[in-house]
Protein backbone atom coordinates (compact mmCIF):
# COMPACT_ATOMS: atom_id res chain seq x y z
CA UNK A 1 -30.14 -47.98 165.40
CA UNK A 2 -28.31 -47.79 161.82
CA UNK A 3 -29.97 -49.33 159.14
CA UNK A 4 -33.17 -48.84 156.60
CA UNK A 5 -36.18 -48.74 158.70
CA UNK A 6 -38.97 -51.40 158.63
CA UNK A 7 -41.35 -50.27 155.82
CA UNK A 8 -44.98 -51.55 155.74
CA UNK A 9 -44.84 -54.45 153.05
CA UNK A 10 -43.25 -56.73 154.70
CA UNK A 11 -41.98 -59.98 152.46
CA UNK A 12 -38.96 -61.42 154.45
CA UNK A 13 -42.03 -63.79 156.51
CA UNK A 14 -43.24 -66.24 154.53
CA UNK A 15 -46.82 -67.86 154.71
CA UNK A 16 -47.39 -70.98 156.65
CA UNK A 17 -46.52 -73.72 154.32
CA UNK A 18 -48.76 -77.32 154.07
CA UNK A 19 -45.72 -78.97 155.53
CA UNK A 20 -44.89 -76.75 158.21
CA UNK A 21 -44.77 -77.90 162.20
CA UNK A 22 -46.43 -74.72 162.85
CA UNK A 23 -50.11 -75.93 160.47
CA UNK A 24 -52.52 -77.15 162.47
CA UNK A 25 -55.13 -77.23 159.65
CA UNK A 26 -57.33 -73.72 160.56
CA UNK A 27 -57.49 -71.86 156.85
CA UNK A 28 -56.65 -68.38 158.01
CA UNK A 29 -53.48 -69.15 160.37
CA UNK A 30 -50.86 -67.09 160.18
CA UNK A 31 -47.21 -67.24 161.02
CA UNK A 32 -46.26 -67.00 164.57
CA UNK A 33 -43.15 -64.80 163.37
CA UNK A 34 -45.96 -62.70 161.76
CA UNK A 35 -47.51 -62.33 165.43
CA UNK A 36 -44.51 -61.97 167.28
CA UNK A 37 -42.99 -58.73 165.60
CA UNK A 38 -46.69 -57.02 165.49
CA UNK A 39 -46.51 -57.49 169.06
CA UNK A 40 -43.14 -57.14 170.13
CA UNK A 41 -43.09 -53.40 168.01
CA UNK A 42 -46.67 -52.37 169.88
CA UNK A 43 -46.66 -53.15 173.66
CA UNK A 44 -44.48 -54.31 176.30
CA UNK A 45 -44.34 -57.17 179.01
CA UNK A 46 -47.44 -57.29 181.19
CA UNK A 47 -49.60 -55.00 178.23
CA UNK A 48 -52.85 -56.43 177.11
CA UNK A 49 -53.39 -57.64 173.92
CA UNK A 50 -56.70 -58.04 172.37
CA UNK A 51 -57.46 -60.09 169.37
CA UNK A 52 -61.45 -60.03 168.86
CA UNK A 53 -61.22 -62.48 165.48
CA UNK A 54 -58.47 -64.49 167.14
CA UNK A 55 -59.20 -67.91 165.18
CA UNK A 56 -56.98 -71.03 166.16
CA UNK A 57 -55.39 -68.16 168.54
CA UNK A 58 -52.01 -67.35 167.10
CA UNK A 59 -52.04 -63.81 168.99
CA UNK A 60 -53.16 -65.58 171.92
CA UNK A 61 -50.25 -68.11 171.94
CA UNK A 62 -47.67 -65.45 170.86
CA UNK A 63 -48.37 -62.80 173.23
CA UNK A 64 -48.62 -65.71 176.35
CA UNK A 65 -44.93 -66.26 175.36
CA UNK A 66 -44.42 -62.81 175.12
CA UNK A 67 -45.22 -62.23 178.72
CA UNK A 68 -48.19 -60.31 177.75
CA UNK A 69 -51.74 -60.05 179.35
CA UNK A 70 -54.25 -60.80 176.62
CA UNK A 71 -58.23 -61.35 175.87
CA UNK A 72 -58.84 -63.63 172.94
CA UNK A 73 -62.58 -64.02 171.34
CA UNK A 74 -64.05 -65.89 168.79
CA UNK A 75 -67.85 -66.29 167.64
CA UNK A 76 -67.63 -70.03 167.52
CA UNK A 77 -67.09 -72.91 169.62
CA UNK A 78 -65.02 -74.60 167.35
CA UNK A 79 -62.35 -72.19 167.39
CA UNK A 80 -62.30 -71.56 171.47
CA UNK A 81 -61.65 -75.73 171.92
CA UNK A 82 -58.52 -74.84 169.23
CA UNK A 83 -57.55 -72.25 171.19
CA UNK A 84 -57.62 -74.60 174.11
CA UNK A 85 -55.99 -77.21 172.82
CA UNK A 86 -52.92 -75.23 171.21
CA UNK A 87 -52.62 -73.76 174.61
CA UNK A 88 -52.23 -76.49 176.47
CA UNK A 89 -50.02 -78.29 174.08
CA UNK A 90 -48.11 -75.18 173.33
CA UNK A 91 -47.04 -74.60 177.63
CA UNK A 92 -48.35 -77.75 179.26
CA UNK A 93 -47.59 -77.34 183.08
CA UNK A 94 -46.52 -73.49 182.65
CA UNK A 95 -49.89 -72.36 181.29
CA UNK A 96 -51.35 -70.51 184.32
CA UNK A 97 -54.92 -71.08 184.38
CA UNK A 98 -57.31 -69.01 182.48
CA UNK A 99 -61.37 -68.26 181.92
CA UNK A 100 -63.30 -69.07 179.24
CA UNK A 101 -66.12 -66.63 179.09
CA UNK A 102 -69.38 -67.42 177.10
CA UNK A 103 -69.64 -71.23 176.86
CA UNK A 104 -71.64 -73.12 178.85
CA UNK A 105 -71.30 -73.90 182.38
CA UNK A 106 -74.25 -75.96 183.65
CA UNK A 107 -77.75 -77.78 181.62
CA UNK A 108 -79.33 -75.01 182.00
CA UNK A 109 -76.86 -72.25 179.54
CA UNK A 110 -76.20 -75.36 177.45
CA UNK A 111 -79.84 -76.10 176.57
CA UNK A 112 -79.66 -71.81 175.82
CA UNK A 113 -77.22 -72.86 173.67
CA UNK A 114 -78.96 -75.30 171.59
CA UNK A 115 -82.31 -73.38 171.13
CA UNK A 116 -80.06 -71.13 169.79
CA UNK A 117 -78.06 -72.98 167.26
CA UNK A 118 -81.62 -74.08 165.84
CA UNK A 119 -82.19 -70.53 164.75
CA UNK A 120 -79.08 -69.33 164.11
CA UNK A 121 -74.96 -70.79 164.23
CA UNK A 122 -76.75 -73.74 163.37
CA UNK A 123 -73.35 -76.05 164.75
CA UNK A 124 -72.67 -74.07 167.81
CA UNK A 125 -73.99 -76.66 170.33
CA UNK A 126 -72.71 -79.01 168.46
CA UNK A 127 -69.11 -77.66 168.37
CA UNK A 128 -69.46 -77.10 171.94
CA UNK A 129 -70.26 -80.79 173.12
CA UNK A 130 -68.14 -82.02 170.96
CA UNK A 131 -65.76 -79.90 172.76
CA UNK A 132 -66.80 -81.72 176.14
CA UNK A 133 -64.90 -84.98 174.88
CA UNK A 134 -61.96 -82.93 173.11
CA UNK A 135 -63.52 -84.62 169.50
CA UNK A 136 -63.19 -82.90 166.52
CA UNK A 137 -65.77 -82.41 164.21
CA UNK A 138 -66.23 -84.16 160.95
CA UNK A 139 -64.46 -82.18 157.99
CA UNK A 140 -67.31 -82.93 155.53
CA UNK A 141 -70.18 -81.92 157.39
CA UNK A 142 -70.60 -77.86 156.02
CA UNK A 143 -70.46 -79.49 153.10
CA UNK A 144 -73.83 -81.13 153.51
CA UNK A 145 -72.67 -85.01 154.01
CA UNK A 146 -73.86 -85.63 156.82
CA UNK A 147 -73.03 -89.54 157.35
CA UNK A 148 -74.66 -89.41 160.87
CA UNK A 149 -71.03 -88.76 162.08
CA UNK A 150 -70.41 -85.42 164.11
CA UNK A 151 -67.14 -85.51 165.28
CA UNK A 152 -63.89 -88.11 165.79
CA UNK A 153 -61.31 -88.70 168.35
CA UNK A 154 -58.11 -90.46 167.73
CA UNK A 155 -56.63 -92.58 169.72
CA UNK A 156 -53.23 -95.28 169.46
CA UNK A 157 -53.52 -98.45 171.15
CA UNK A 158 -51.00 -100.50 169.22
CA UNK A 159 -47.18 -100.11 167.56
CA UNK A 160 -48.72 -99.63 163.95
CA UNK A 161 -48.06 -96.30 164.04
CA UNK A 162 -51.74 -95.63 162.82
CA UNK A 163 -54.62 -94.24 164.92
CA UNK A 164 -57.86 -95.65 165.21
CA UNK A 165 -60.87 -93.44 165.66
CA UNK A 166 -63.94 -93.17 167.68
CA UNK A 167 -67.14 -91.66 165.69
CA UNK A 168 -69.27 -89.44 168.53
CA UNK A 169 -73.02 -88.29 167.35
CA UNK A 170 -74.19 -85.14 169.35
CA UNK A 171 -78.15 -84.98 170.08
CA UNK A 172 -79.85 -82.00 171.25
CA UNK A 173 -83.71 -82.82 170.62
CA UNK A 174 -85.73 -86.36 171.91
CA UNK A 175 -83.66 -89.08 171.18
CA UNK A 176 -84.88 -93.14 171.46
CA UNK A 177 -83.75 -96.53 170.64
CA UNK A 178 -83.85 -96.43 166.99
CA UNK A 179 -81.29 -93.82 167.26
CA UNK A 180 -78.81 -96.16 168.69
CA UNK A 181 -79.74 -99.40 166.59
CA UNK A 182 -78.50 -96.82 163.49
CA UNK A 183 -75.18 -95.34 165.35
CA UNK A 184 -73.74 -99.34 165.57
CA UNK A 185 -74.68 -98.87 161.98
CA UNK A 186 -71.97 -96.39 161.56
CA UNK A 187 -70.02 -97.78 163.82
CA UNK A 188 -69.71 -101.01 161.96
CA UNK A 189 -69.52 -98.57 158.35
CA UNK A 190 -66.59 -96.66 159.46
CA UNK A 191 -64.90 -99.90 161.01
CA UNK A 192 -64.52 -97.67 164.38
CA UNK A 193 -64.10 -99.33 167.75
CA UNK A 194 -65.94 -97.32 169.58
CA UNK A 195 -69.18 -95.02 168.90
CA UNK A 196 -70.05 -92.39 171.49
CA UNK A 197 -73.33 -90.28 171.64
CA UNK A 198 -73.64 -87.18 173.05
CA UNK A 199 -77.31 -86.14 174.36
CA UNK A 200 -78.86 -83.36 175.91
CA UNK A 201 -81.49 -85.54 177.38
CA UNK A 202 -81.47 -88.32 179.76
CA UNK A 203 -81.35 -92.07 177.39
CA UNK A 204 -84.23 -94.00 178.20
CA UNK A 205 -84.17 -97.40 179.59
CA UNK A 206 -84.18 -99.08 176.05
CA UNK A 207 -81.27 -96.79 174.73
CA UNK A 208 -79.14 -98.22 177.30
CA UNK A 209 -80.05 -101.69 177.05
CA UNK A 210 -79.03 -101.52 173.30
CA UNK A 211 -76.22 -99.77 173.48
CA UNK A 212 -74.90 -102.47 176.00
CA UNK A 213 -75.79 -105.44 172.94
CA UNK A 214 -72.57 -103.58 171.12
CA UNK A 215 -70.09 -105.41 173.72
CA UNK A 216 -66.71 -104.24 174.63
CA UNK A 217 -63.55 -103.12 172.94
CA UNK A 218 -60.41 -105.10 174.44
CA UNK A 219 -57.15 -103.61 173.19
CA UNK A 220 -54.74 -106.40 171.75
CA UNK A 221 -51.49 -105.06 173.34
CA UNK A 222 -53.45 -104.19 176.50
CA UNK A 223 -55.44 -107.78 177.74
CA UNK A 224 -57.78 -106.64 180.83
CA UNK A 225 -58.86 -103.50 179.61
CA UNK A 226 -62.36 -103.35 178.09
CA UNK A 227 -64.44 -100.34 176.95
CA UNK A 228 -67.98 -100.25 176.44
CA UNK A 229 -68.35 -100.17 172.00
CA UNK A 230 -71.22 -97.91 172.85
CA UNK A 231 -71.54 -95.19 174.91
CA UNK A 232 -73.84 -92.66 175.63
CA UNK A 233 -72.98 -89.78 177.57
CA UNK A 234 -75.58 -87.32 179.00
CA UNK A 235 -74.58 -83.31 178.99
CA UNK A 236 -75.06 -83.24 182.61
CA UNK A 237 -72.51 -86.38 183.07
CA UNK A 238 -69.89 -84.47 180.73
CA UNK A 239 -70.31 -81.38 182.96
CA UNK A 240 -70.08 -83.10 186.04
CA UNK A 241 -66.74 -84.42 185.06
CA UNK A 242 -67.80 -87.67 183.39
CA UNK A 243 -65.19 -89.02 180.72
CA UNK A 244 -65.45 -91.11 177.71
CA UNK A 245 -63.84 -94.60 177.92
CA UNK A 246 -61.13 -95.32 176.14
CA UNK A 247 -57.54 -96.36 175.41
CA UNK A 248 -55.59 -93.59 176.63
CA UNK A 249 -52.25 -95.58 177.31
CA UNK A 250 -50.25 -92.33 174.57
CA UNK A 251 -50.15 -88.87 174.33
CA UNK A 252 -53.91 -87.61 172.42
CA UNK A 253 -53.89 -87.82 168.60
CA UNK A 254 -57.09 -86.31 167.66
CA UNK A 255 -55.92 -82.47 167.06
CA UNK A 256 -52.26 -81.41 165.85
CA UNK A 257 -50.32 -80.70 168.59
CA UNK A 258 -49.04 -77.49 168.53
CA UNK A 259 -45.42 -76.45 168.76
CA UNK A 260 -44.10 -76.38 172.69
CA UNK A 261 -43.09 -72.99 173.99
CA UNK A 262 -41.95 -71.70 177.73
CA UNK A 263 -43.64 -68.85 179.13
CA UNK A 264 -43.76 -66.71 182.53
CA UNK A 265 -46.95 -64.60 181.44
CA UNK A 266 -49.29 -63.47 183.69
CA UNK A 267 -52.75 -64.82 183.43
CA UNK A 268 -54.98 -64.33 180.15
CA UNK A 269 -59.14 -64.71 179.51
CA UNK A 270 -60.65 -66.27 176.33
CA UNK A 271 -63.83 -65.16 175.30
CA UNK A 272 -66.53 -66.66 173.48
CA UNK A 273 -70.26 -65.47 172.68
CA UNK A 274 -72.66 -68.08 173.29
């Protein structure tokens, strides 16, 4: 073709801006458009494309609409429940199904996986069971404020347009009464509805009898419907298919949904090290 040919500083694709519909809040994101020519220029339909630092999975997402084969992998947990999420927001129904390699499958990898965040990736199981109830963690935590609140899920129940929020606490190690007494503590400090704890080990019989003194949550617009204030979920539960309870009457609100593409690609693996 005629013409000056593509040199390599390339300035006609700008960076993601703070407004954009593309931002969904990971620091190193780049533009999809970025993605897109990379891979469009370097392999064909049904190639594989690798990203090993793939992030909130832009080359993921790009090459699936590409009609490319790909393998995405991350060192965290945070960043393959992203990746999930922008998937399945991004193709919905057309997203053919794919593996997640690494995480944790049954009690026994994920109590591998918290002896080894106490040594090292210190939020990994964390990240991970938060993961199990598609929360998100708390922004302020690497920052050392620690408010005994792990993650957040958002949730609308009403027309006011603004979400409320459930506060989830994760718990790998012995856990006991006191430990609920202070999450209705935060509960009641961050004016949340709900409170959900996530715990490695089984409650014991006086956890659940205090978590059932919080009550219920009854949604205004929806009379009938009541949700325990307090929940505890065990690991095991969660991996057994176990959900949390609550109002789930529009679409989720806890992560930024991503953009929503078509695809015919063949079917991709994400890979994590756990």
């Amino acid at each position: 073709m005629k013409g000056t040919e593509l040199q390599d500083v390339w300035t006609d694709i700008p960076p993601i801006s703070a407004q954009s519909a593309e931002r969904l809040g990971y620091p190193t994101q780049k533009p999809e458009a970025l993605l897109e020519r990379i891979i469009a220029a370097s392999s064909n339909e049904g190639d594989l494309v690798l990203d090993p630092f793939c992030g909130c999975g832009t080359t993921v997402a790009v090459a699936e609409r590409l009609k490319r084969r790909w393998i995405g992998i991350d060192i965290t947990h945070l960043a393959i429940t992203l990746m999930r999420h922008r998937l399945n927001n991004a193709f919905g129904n057309e997203l053919l199904p794919y593996e997640i390699i690494g995480d944790p499958k049954d009690l026994e990898s994920a109590r591998a996986l918290a002896k080894e965040s106490e040594h090292e990736g210190r939020y990994q199981f964390e990240w991970w069971a938060l993961g199990l109830v598609d929360a998100r963690p708390a922004q302020d935590k690497r920052k050392g404020a620690d408010r005994g609140v792990d993650g957040y899920i958002n949730f609308f129940d009403d027309n006011s347009g603004k979400a409320k929020s459930i506060i989830v606490q994760v718990k790998s190690g012995g856990v006991k009464r006191g430990d609920i007494a202070t999450l209705k503590g935060d509960m009641e400090r961050e004016k949340a509805p709900i409170a959900i704890l996530i715990t490695l080990e089984e409650p014991t019989r006086p956890m659940l009898e205090e978590a059932v003194t919080a009550d219920f949550y009854e949604p205004e617009r929806f009379p009938g419907y009541k949700y325990p204030r307090l929940q505890i979920l065990t690991v095991r539960e969660l991996l057994e298919g176990k959900e949390a309870q609550y109002p789930r009457m529009a679409p989720p609100a806890t992560f930024k949904r991503a953009q929503r593409h078509r695809r015919t690609a063949e079917q991709g693996r994400l890979e994590g090290n756990s």
